[in-house]
PDB file of N, CA and C in Angstrom:
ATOM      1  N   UNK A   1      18.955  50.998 113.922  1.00  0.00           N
ATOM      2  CA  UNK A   1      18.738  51.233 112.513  1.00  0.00           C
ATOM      3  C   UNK A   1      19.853  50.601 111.685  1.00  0.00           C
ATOM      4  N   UNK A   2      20.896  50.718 112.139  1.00  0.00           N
ATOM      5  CA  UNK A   2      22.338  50.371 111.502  1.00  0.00           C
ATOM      6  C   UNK A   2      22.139  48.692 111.548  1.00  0.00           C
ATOM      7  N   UNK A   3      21.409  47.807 112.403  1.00  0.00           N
ATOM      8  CA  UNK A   3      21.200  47.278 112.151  1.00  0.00           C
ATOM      9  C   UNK A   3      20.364  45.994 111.197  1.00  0.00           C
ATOM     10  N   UNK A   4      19.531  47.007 111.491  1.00  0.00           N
ATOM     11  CA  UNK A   4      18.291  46.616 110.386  1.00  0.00           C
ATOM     12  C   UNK A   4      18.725  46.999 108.945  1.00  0.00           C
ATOM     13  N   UNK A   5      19.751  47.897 108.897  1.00  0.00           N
ATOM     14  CA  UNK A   5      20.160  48.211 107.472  1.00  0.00           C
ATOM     15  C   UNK A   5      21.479  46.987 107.196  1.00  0.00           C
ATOM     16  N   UNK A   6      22.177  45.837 108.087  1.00  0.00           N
ATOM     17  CA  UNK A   6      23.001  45.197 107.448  1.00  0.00           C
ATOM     18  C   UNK A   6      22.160  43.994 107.763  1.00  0.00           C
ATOM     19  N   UNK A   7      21.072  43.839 108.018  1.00  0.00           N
ATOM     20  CA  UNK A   7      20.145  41.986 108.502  1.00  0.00           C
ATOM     21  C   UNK A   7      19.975  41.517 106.943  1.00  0.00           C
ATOM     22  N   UNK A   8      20.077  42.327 105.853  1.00  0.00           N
ATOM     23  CA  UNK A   8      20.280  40.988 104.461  1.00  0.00           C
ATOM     24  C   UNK A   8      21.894  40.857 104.008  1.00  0.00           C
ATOM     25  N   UNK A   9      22.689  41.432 104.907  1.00  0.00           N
ATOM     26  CA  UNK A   9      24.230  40.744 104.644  1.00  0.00           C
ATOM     27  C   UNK A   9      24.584  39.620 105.419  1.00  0.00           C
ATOM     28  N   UNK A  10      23.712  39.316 106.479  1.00  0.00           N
ATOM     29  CA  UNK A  10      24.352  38.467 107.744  1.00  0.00           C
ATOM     30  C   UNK A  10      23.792  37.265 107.652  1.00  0.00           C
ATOM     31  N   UNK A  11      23.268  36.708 106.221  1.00  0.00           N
ATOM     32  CA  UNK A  11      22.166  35.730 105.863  1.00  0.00           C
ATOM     33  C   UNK A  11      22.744  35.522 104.793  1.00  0.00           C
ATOM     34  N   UNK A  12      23.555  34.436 104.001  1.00  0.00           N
ATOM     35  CA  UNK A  12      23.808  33.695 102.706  1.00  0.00           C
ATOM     36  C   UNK A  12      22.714  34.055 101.447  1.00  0.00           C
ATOM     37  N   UNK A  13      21.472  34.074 101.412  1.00  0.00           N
ATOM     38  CA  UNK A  13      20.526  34.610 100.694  1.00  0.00           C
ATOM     39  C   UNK A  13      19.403  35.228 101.684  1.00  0.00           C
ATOM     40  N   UNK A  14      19.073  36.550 101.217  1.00  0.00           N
ATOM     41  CA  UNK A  14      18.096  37.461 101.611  1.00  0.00           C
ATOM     42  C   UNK A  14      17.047  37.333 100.948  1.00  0.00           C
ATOM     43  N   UNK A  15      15.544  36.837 101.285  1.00  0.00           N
ATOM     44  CA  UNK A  15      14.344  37.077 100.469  1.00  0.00           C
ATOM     45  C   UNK A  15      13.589  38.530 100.881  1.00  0.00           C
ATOM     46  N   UNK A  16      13.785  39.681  99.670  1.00  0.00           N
ATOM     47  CA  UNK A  16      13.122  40.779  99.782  1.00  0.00           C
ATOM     48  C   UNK A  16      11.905  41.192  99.633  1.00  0.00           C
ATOM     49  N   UNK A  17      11.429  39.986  98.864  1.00  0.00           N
ATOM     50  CA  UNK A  17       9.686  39.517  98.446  1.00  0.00           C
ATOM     51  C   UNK A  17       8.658  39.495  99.743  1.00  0.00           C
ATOM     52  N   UNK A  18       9.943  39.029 101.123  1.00  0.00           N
ATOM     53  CA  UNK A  18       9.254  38.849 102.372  1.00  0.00           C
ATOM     54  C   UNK A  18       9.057  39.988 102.973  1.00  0.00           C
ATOM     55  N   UNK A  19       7.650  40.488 103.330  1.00  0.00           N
ATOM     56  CA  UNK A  19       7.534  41.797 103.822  1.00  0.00           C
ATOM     57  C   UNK A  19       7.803  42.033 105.440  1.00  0.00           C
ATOM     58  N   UNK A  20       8.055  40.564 105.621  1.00  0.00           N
ATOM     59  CA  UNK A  20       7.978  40.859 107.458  1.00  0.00           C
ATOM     60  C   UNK A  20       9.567  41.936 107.593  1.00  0.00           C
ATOM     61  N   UNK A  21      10.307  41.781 106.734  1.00  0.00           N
ATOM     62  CA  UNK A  21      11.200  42.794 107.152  1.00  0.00           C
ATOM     63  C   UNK A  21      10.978  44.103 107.076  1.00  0.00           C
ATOM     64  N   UNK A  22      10.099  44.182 105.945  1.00  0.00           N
ATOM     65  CA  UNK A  22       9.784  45.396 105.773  1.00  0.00           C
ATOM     66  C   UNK A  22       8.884  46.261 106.649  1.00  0.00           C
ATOM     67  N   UNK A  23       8.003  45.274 107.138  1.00  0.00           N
ATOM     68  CA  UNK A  23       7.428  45.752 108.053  1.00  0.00           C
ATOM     69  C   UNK A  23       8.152  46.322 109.809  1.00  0.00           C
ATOM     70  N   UNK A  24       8.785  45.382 109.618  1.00  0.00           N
ATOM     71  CA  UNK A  24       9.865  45.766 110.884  1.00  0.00           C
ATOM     72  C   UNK A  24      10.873  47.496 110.807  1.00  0.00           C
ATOM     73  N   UNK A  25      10.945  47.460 109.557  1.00  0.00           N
ATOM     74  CA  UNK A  25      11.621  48.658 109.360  1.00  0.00           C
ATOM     75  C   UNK A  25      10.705  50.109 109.440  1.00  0.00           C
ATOM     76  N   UNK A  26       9.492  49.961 108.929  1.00  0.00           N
ATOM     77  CA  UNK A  26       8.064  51.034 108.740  1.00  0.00           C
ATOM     78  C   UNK A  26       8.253  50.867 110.290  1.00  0.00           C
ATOM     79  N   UNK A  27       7.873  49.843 111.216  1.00  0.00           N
ATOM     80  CA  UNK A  27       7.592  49.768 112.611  1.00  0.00           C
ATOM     81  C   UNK A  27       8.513  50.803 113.486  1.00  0.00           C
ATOM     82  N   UNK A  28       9.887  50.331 112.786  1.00  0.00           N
ATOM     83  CA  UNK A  28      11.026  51.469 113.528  1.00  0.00           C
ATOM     84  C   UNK A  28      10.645  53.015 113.196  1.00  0.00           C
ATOM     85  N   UNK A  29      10.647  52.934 112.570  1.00  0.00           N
ATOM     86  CA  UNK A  29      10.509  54.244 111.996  1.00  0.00           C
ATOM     87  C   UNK A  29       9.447  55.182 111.955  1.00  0.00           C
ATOM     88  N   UNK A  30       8.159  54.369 112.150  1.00  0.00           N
ATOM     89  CA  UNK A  30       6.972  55.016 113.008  1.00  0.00           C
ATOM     90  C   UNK A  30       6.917  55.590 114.261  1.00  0.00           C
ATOM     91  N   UNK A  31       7.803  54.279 115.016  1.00  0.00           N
ATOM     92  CA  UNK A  31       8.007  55.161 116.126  1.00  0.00           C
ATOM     93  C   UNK A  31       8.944  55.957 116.144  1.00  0.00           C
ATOM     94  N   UNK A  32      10.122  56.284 115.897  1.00  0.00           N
ATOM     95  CA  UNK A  32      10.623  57.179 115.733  1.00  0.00           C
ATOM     96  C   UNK A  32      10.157  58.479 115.321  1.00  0.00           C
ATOM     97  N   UNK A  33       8.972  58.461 114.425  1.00  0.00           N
ATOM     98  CA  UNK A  33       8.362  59.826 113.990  1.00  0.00           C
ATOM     99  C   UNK A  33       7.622  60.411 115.311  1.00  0.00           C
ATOM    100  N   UNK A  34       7.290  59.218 116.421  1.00  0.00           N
ATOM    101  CA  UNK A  34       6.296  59.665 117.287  1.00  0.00           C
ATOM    102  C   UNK A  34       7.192  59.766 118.673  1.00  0.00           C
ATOM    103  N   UNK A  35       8.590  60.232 118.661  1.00  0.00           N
ATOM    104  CA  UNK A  35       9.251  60.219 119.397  1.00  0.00           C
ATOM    105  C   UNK A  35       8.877  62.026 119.916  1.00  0.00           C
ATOM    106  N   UNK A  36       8.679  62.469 120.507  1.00  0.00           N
ATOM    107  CA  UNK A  36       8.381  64.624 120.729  1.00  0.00           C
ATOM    108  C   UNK A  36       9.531  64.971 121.231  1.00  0.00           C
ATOM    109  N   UNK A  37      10.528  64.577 121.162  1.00  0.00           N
ATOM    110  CA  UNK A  37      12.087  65.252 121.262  1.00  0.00           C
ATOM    111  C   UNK A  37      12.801  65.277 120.046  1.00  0.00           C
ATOM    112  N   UNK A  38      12.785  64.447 119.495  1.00  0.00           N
ATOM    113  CA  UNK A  38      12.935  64.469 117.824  1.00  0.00           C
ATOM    114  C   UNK A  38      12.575  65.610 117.130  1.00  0.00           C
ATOM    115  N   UNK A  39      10.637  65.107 117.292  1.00  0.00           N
ATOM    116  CA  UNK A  39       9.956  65.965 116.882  1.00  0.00           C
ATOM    117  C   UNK A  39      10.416  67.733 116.844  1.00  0.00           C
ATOM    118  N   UNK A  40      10.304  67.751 117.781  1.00  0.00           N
ATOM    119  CA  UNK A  40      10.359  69.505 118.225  1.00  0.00           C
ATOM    120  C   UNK A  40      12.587  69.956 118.527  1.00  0.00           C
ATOM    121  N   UNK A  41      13.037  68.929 117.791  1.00  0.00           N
ATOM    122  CA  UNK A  41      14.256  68.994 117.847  1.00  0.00           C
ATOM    123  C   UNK A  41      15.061  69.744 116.919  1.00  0.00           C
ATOM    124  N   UNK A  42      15.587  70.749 116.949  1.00  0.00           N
ATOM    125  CA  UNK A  42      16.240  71.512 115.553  1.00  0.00           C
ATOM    126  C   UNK A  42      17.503  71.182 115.435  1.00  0.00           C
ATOM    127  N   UNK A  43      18.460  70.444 115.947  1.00  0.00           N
ATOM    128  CA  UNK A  43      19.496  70.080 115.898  1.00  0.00           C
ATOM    129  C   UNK A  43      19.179  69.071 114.709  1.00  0.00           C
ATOM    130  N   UNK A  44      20.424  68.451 113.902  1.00  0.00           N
ATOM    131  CA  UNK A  44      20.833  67.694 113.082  1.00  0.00           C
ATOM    132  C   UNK A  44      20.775  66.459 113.852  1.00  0.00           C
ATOM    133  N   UNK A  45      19.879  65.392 112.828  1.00  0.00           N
ATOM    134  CA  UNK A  45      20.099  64.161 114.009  1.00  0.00           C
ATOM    135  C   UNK A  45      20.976  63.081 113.453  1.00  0.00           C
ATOM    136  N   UNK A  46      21.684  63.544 112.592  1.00  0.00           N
ATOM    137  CA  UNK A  46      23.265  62.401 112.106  1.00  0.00           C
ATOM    138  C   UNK A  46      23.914  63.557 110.834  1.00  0.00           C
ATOM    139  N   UNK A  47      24.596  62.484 110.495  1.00  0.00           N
ATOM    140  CA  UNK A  47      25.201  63.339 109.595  1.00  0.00           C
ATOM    141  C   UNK A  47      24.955  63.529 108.022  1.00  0.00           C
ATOM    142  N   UNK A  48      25.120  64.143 107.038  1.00  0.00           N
ATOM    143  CA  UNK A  48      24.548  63.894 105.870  1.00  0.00           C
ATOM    144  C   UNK A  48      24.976  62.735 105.297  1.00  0.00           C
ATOM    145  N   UNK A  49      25.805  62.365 105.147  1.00  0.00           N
ATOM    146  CA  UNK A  49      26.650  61.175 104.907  1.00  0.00           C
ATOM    147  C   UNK A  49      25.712  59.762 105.313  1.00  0.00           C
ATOM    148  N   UNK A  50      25.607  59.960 106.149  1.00  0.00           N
ATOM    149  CA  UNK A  50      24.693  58.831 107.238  1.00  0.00           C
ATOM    150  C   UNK A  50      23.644  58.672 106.809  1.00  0.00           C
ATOM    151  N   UNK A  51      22.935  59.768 106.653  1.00  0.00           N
ATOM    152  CA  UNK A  51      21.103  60.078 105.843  1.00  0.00           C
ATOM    153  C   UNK A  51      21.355  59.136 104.660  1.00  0.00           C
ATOM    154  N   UNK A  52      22.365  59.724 103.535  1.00  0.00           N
ATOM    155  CA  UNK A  52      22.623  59.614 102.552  1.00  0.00           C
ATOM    156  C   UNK A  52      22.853  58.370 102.155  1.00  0.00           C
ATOM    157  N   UNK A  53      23.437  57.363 102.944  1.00  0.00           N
ATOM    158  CA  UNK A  53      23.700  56.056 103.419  1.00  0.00           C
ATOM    159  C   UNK A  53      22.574  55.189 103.646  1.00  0.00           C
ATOM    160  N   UNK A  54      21.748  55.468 104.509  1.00  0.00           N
ATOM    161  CA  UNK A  54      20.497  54.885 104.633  1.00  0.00           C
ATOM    162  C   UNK A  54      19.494  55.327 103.495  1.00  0.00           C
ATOM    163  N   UNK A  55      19.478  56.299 102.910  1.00  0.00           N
ATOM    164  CA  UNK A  55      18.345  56.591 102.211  1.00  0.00           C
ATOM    165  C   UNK A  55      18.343  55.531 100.976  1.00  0.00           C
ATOM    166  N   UNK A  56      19.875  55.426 100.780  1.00  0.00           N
ATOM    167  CA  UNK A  56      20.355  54.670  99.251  1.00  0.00           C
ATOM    168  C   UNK A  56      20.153  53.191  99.518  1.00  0.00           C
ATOM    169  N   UNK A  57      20.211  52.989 100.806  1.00  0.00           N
ATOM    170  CA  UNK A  57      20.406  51.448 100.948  1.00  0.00           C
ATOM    171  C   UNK A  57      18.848  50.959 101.044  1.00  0.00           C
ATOM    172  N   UNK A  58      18.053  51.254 101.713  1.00  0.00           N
ATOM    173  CA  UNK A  58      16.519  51.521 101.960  1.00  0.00           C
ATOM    174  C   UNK A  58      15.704  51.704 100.260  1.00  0.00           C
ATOM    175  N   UNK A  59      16.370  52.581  99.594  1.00  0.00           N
ATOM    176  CA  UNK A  59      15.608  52.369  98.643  1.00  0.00           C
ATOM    177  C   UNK A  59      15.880  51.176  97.416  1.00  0.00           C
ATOM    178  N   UNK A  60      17.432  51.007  97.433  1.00  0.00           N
ATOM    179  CA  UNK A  60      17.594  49.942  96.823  1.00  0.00           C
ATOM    180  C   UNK A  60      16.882  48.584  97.412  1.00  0.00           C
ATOM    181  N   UNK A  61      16.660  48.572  98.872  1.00  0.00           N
ATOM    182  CA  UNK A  61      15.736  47.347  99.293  1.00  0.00           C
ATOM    183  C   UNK A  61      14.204  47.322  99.272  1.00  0.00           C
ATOM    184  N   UNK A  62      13.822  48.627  99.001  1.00  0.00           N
ATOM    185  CA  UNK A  62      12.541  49.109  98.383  1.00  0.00           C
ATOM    186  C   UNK A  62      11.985  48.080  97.499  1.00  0.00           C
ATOM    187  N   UNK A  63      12.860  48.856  96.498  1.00  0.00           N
ATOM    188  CA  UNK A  63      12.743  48.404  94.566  1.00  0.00           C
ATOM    189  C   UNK A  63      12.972  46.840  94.932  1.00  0.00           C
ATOM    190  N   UNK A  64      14.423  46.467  95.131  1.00  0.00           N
ATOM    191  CA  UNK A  64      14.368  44.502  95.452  1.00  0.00           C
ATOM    192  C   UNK A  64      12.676  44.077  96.032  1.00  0.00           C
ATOM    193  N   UNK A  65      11.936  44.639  97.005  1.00  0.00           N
ATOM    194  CA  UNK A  65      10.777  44.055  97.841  1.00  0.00           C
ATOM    195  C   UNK A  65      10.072  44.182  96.554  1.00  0.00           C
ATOM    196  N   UNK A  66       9.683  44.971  95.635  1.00  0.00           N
ATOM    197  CA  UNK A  66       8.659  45.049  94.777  1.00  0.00           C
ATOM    198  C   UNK A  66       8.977  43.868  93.818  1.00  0.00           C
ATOM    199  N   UNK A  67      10.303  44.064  93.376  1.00  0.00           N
ATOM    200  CA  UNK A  67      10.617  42.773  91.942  1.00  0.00           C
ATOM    201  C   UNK A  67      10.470  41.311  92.640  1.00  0.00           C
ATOM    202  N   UNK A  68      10.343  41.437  94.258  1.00  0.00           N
ATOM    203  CA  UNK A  68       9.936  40.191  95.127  1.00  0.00           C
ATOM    204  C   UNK A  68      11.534  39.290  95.016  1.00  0.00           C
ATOM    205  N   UNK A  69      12.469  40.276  94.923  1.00  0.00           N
ATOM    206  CA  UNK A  69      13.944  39.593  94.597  1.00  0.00           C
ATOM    207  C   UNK A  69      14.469  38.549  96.220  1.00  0.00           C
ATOM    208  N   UNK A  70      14.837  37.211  95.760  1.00  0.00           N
ATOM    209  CA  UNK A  70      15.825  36.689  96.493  1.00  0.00           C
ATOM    210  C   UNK A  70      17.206  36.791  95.959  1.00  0.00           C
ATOM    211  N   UNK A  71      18.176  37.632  96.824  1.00  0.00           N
ATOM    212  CA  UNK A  71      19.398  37.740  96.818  1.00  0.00           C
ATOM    213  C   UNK A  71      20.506  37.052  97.373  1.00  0.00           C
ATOM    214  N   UNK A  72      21.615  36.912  96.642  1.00  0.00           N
ATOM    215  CA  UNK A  72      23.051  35.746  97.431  1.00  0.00           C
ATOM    216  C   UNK A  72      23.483  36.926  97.972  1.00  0.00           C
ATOM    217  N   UNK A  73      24.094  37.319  99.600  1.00  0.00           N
ATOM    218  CA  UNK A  73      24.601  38.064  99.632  1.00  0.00           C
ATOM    219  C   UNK A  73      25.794  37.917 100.621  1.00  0.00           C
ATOM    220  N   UNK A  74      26.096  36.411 100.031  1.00  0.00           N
ATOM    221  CA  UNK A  74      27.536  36.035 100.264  1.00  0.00           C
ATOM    222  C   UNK A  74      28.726  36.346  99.487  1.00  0.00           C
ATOM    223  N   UNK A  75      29.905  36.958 100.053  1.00  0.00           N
ATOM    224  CA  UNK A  75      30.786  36.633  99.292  1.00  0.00           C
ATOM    225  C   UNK A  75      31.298  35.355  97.977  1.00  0.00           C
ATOM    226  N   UNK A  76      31.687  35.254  97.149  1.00  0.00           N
ATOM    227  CA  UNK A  76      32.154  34.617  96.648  1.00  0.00           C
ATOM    228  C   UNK A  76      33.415  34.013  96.577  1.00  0.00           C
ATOM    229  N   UNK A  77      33.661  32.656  96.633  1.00  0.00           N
ATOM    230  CA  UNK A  77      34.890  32.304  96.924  1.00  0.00           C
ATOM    231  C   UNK A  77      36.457  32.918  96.766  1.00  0.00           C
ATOM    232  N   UNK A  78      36.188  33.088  95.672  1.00  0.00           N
ATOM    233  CA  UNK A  78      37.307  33.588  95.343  1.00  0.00           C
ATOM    234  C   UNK A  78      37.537  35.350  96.252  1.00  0.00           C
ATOM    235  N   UNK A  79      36.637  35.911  96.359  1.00  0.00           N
ATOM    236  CA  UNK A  79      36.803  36.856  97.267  1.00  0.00           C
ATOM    237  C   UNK A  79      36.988  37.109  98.800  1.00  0.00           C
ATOM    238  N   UNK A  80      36.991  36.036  99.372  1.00  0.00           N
ATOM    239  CA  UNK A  80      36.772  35.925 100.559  1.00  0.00           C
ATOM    240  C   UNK A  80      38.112  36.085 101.080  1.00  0.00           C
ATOM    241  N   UNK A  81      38.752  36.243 102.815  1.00  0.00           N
ATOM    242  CA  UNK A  81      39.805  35.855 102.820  1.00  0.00           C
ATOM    243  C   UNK A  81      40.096  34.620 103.086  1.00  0.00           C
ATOM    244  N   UNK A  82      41.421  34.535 103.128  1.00  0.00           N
ATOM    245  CA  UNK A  82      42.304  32.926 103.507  1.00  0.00           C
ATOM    246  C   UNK A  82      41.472  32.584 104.844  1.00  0.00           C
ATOM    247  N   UNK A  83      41.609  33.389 105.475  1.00  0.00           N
ATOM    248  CA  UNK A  83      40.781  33.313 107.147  1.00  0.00           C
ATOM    249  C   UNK A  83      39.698  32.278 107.142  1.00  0.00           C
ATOM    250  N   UNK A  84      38.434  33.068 106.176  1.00  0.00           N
ATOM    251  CA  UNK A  84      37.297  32.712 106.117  1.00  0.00           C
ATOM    252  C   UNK A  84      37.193  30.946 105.633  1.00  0.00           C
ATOM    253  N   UNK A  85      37.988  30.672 104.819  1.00  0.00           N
ATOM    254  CA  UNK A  85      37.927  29.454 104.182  1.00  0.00           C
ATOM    255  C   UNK A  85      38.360  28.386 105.355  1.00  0.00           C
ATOM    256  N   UNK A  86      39.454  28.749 106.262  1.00  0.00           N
ATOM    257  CA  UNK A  86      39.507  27.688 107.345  1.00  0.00           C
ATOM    258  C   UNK A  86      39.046  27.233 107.978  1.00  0.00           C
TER     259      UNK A  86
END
């Protein structure tokens, strides 16, 4: 999941218009609903923090998929470190 929540940072521009990601994410997460240990699980399955984390990031990539947004989600030069530029 943690992954699928940083795959439009690890790409210079992200197109959110493209649903195949989106679909990949519904896919995870379907199965996950159809997991029966989950299911019938009363324990906490992360932390609120974590929920809270994904819920915000997920919906902000929501709203981007609808406005069909392509995003830069590179640093900018001037922000980067010395490292990166070598």
């Amino acid at each position: 999941m943690t992954l699928m929540l940083a795959e439009p940072f690890a790409v210079d521009s992200f197109d959110f218009g493209d649903d195949s990601y989106f679909t990949k994410v519904y896919a995870f997460a379907e199965g996950l609903a159809n997991v029966q240990e989950l299911k019938n699980s009363k324990v906490a399955r992360g932390s609120q923090d974590g929920l809270y984390v994904n819920r915000t990031y997920y919906g902000l990539y929501a709203m981007l998929n609808e406005l069909k947004a392509r995003v830069t989600t590179t640093k900018p030069e001037w922000l980067r470190s010395k490292k990166e530029l070598v």
